[in-house]
N, C-alpha and C. Protein backbone atom coordinates (compact mmCIF):
# COMPACT_ATOMS: atom_id res chain seq x y z
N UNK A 1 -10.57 5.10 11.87
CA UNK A 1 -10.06 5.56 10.59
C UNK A 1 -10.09 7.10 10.56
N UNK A 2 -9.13 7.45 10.06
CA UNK A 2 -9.10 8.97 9.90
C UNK A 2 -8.96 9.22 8.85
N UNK A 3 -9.50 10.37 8.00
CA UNK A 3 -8.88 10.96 6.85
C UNK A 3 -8.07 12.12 6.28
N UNK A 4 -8.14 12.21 4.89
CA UNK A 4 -6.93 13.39 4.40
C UNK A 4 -7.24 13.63 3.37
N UNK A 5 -7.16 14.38 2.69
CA UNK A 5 -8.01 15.49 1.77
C UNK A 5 -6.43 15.43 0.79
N UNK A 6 -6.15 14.37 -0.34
CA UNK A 6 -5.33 14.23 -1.22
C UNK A 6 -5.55 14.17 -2.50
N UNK A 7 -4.87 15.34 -3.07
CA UNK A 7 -5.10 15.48 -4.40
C UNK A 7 -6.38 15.61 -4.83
N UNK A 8 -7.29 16.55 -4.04
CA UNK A 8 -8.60 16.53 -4.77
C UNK A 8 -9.73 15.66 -3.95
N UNK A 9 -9.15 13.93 -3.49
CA UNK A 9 -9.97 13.42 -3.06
C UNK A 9 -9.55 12.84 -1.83
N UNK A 10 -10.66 12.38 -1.00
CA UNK A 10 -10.75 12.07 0.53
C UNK A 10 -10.37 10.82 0.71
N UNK A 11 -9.23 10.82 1.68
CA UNK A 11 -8.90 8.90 1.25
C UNK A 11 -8.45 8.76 2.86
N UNK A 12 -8.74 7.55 3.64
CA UNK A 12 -8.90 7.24 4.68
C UNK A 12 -7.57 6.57 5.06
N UNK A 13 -7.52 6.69 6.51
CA UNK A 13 -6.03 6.03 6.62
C UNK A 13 -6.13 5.62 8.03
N UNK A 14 -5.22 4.30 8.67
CA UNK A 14 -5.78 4.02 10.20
C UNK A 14 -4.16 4.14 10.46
N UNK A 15 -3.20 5.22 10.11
CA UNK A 15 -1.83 5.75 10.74
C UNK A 15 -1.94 5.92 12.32
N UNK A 16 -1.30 5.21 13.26
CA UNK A 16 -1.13 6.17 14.33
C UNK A 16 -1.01 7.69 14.05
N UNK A 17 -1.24 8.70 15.08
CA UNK A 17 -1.61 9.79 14.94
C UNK A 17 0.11 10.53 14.92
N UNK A 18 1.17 10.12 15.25
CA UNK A 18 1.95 10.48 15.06
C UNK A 18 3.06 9.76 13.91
N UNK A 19 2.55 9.08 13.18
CA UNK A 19 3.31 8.53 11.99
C UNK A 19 3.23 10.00 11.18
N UNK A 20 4.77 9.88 10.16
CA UNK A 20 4.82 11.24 9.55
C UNK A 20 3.89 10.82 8.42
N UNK A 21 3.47 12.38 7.54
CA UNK A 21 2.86 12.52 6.83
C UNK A 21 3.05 11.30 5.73
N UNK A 22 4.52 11.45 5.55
CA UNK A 22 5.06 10.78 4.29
C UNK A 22 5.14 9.57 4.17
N UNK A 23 4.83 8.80 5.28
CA UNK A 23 4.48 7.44 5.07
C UNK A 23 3.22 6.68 4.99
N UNK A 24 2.50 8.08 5.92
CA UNK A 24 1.11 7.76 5.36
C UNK A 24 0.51 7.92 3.62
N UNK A 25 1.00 8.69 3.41
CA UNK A 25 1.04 8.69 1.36
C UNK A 25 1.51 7.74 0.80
N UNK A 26 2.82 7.05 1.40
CA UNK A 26 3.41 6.63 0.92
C UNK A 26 2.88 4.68 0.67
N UNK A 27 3.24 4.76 2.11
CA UNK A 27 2.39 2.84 2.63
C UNK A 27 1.01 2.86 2.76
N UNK A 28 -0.11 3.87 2.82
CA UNK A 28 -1.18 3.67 3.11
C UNK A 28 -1.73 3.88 2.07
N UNK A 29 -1.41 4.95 1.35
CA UNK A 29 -2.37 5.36 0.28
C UNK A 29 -1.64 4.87 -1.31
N UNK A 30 -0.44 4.87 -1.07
CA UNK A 30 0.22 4.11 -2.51
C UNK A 30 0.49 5.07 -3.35
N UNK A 31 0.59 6.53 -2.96
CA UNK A 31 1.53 7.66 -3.60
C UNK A 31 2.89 7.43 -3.52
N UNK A 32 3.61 6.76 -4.09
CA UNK A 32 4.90 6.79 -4.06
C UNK A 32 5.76 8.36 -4.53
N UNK A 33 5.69 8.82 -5.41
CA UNK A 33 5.74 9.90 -5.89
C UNK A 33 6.90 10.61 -4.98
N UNK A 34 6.69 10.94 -3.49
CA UNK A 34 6.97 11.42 -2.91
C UNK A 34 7.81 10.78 -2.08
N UNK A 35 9.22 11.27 -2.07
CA UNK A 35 10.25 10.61 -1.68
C UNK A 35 10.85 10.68 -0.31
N UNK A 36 11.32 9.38 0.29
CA UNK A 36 12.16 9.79 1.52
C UNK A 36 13.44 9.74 1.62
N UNK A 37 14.17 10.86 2.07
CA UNK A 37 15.37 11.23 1.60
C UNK A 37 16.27 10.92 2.85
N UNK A 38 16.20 12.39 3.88
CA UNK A 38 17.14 12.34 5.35
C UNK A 38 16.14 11.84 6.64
N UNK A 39 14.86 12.09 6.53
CA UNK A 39 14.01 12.03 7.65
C UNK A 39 13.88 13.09 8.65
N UNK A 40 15.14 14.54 8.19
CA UNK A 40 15.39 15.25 9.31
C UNK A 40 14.77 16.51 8.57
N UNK A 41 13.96 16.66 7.92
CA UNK A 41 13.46 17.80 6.88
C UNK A 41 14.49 18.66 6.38
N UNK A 42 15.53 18.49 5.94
CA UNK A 42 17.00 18.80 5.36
C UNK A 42 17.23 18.75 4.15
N UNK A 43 16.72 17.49 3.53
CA UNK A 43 17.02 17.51 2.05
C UNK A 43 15.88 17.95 0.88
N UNK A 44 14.65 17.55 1.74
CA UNK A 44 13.36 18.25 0.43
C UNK A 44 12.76 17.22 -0.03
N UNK A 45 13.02 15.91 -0.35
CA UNK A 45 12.88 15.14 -1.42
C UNK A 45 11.22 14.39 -0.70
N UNK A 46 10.83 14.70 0.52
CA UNK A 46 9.35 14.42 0.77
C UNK A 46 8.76 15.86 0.67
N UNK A 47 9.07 16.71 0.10
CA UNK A 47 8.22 17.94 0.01
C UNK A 47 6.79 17.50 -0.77
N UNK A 48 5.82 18.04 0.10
CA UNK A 48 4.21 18.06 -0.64
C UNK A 48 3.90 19.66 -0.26
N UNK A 49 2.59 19.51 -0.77
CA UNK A 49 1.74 21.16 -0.55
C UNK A 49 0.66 20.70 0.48
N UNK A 50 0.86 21.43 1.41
CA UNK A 50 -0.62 21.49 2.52
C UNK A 50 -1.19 23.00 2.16
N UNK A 51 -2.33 23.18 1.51
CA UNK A 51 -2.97 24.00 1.16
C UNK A 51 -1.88 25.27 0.50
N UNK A 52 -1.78 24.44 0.18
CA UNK A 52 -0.20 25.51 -1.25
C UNK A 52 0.72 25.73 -0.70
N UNK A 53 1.34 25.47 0.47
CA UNK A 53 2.21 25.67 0.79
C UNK A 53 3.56 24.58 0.93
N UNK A 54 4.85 24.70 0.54
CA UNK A 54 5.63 23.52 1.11
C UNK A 54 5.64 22.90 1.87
N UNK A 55 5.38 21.47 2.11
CA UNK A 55 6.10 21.41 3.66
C UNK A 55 6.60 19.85 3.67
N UNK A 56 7.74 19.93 4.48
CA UNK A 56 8.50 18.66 4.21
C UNK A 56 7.86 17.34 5.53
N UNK A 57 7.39 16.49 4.22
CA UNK A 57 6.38 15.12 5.19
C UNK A 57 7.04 14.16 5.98
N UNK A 58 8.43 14.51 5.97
CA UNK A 58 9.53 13.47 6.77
C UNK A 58 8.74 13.93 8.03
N UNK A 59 8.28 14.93 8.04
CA UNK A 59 8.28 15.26 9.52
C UNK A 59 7.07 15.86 10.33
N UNK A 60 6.31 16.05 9.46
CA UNK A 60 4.64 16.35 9.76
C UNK A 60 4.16 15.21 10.06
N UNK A 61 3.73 15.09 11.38
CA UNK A 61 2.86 14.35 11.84
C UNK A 61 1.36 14.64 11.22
N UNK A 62 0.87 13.04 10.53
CA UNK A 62 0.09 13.34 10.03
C UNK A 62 -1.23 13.79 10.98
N UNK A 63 -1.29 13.60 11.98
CA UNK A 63 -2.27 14.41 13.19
C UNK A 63 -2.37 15.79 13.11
N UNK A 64 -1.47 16.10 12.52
CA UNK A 64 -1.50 17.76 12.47
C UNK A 64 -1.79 18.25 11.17
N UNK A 65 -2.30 16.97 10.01
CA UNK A 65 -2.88 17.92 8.72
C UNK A 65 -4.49 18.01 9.40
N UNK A 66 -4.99 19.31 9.27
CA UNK A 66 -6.17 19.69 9.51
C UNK A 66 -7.29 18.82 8.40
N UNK A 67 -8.51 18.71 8.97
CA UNK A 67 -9.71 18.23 8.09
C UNK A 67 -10.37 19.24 7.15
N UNK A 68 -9.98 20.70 6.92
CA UNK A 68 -9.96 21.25 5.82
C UNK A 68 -8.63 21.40 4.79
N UNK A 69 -7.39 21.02 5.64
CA UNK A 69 -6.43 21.17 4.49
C UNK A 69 -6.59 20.48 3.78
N UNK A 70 -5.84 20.62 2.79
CA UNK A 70 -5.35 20.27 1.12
C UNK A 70 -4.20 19.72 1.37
N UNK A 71 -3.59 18.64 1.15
CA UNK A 71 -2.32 17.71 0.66
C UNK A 71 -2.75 17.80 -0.87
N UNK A 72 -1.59 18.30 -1.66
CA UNK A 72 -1.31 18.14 -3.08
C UNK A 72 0.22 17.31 -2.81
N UNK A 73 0.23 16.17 -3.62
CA UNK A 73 1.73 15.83 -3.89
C UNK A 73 1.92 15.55 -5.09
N UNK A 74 3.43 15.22 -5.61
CA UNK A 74 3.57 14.97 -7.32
C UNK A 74 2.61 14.74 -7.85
N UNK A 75 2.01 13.30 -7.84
CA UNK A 75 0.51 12.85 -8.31
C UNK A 75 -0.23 14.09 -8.82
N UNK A 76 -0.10 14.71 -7.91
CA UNK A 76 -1.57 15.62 -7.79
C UNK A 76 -1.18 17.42 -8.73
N UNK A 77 0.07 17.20 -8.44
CA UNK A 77 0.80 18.38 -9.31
C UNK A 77 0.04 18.82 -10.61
N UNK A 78 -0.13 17.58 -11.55
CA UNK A 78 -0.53 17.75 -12.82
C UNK A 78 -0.81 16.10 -13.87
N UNK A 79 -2.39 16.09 -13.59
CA UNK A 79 -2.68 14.95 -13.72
C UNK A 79 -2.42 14.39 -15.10
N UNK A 80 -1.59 14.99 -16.02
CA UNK A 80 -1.38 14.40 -17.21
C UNK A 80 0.16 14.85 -17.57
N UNK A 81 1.00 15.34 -16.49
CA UNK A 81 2.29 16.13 -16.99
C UNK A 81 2.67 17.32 -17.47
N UNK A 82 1.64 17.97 -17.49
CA UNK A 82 1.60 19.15 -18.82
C UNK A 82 1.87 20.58 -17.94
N UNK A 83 2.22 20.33 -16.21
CA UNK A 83 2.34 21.77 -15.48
C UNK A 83 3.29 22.09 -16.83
N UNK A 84 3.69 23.60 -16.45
CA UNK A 84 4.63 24.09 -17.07
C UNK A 84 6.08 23.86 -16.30
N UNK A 85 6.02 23.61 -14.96
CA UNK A 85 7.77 23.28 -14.77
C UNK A 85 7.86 21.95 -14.92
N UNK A 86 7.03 21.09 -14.65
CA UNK A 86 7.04 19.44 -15.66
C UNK A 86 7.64 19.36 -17.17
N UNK A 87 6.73 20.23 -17.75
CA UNK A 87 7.35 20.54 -19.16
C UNK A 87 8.80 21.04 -19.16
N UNK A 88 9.14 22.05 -18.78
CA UNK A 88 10.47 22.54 -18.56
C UNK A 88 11.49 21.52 -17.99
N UNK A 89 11.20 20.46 -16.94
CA UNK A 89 11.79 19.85 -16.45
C UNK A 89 12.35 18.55 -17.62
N UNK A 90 11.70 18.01 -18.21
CA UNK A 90 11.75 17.47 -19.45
C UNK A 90 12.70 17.84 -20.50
N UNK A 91 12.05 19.41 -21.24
CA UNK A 91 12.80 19.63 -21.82
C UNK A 91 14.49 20.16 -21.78
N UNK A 92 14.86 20.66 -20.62
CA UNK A 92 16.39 20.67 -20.35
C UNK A 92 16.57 19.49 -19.93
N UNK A 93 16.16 17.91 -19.54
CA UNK A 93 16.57 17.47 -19.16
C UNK A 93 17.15 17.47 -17.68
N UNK A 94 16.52 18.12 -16.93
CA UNK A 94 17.03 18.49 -15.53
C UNK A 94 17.50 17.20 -14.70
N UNK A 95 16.47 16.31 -13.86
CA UNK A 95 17.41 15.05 -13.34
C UNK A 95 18.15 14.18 -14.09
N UNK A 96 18.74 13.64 -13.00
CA UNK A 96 20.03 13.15 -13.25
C UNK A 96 19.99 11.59 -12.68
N UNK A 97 19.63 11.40 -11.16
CA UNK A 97 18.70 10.31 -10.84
C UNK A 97 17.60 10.39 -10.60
N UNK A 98 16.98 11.54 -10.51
CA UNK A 98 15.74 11.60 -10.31
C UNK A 98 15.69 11.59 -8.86
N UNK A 99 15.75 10.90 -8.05
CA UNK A 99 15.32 10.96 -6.70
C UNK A 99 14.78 12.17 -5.93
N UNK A 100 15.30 13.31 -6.03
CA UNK A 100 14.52 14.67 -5.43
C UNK A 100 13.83 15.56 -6.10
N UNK A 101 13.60 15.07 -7.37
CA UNK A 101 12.80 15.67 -8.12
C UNK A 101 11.57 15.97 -8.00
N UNK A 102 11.02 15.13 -7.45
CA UNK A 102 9.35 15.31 -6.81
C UNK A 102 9.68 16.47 -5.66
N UNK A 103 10.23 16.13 -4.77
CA UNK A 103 10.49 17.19 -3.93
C UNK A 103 10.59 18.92 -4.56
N UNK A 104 12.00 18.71 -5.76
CA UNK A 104 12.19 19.97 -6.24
C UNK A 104 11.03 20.32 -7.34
N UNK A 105 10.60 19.73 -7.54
CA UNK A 105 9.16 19.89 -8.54
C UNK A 105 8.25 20.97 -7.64
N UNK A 106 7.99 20.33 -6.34
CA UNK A 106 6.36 20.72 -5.35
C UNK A 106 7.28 21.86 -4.81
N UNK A 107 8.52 22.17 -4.71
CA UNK A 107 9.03 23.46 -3.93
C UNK A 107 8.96 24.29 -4.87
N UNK A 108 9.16 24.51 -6.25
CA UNK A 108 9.58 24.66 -7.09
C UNK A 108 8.03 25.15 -7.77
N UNK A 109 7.18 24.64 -7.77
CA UNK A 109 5.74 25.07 -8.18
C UNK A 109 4.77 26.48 -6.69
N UNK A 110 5.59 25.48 -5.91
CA UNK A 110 5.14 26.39 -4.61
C UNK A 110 5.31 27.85 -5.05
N UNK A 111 6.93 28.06 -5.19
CA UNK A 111 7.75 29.49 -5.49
C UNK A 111 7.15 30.40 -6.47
N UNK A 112 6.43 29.91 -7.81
CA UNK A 112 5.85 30.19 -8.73
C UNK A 112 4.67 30.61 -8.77
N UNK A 113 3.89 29.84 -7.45
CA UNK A 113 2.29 30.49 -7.24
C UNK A 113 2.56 31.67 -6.40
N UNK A 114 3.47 32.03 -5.51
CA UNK A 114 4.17 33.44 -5.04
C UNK A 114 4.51 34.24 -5.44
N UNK A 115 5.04 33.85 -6.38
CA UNK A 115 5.99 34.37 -7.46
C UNK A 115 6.08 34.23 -8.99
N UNK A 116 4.92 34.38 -9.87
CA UNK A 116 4.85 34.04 -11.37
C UNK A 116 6.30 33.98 -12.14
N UNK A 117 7.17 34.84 -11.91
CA UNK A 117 8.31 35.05 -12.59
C UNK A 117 9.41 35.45 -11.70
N UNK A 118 9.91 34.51 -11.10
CA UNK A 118 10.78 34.87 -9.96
C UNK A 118 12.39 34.80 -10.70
N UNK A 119 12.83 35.72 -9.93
CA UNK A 119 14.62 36.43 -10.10
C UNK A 119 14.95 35.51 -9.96
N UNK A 120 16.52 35.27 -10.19
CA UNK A 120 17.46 34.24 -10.16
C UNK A 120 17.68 34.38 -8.53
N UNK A 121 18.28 34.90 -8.01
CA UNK A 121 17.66 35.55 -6.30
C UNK A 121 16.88 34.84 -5.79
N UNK A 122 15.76 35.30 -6.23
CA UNK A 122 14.86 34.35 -5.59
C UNK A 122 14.39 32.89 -6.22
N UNK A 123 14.67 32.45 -6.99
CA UNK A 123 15.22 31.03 -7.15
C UNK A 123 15.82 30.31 -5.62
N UNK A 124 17.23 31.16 -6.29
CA UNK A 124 18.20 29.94 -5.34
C UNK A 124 17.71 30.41 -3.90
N UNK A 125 17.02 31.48 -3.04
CA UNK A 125 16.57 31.12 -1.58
C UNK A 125 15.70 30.27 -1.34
N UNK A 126 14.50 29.83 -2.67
CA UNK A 126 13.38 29.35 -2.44
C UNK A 126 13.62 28.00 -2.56
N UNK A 127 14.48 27.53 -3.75
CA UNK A 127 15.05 26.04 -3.44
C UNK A 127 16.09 25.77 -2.54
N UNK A 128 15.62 25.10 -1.43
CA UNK A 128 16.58 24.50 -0.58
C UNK A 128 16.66 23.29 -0.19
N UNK A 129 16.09 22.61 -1.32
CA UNK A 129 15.90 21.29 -1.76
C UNK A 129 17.97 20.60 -1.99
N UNK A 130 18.09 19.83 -1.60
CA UNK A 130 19.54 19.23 -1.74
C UNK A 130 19.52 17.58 -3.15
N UNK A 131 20.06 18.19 -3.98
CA UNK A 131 20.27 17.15 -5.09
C UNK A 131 22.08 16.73 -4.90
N UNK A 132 21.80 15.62 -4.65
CA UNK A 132 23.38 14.53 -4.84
C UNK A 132 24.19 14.91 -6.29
N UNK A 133 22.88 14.72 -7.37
CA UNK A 133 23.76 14.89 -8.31
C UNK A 133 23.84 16.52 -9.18
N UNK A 134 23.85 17.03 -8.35
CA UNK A 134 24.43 18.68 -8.92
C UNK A 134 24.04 19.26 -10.09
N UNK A 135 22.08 18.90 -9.85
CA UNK A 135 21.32 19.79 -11.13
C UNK A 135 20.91 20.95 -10.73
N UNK A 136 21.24 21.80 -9.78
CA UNK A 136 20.68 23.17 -9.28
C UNK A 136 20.49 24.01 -10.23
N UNK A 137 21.97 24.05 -11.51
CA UNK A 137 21.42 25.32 -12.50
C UNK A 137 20.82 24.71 -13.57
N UNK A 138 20.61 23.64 -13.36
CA UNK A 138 19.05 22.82 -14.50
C UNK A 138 18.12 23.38 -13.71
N UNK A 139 17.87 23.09 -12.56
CA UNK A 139 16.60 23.62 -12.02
C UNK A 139 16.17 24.55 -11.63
N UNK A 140 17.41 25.80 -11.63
CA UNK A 140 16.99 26.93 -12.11
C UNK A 140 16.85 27.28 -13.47
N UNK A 141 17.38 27.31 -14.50
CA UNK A 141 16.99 27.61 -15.48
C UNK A 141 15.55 26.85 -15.82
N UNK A 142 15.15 25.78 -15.40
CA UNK A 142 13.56 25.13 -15.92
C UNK A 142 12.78 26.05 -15.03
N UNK A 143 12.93 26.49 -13.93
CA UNK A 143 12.12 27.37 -13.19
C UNK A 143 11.82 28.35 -14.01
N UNK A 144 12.97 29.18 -14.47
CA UNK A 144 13.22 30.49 -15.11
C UNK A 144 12.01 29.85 -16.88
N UNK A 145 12.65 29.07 -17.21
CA UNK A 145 11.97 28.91 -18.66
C UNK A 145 10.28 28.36 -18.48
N UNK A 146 9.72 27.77 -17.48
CA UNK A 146 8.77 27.36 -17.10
C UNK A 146 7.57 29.24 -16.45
N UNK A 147 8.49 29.90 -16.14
CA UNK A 147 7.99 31.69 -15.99
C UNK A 147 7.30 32.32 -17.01
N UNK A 148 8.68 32.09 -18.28
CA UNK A 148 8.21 32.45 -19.40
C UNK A 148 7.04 31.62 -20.19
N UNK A 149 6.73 30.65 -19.86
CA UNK A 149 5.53 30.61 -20.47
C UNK A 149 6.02 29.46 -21.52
């Protein structure tokens, strides 16, 4: 058995060492949250945080999260809803099916701990998350209104 340091707490998993991250969250631990989209780290929609940082779980072998990192995923984002781009996300109404939203959520919170109040600029380089249904300037503007506070 090996473990992984999710959301706060230590949860065990018997993955071969090269199964991706995202299925180990997904089938082992019962985080659904976190979505599988292309498998080719292209679209975003398995984006989690390994110690604050993005990184897309289609494709991280979970052998390679370290025994001090941090996995944060949706779940773990904000245990009652109340982040501020959760809130924002809500209130414009941003998805549409929802499906990459978890993804654009955890990229999208990432950008913000870098960046408290990031330019429209730096918005659109930092999401490179791919939505089917064509909410990009919802999810910039919830970025932008989620800045302000």
């Amino acid at each position: 058995m090996a473990t992984l340091n999710v959301n706060g707490t230590v949860r065990t998993h018997d993955a071969e060492p090269d199964t991706p991250l995202l299925w180990v969250l997904r089938e082992q631990l019962g985080l659904t949250g976190t979505k599988y989209g292309c498998g080719i780290a292209q679209c975003g929609a398995c984006t989690v945080h390994i110690d604050g940082e993005p990184v897309r779980s289609c494709v991280r072998p979970v052998s390679t999260v370290g025994a001090g990192e941090k996995v944060t995923t949706i779940e773990g984002l904000s245990p009652d809803g109340q982040h501020p781009l959760q809130k924002a996300w809500v209130k414009l109404d941003v998805p549409q099916c929802g499906f990459c939203q978890s993804g654009m959520l955890m990229t999208a919170a990432a950008l913000m701990k870098r960046s408290p109040n990031p330019s429209a600029q730096q918005v659109r380089e930092a999401m490179t998350n791919i939505c089917r249904c064509g909410t990009y300037n919802r999810v910039q503007a919830a970025i932008q209104l989620a800045a302000k506070g």
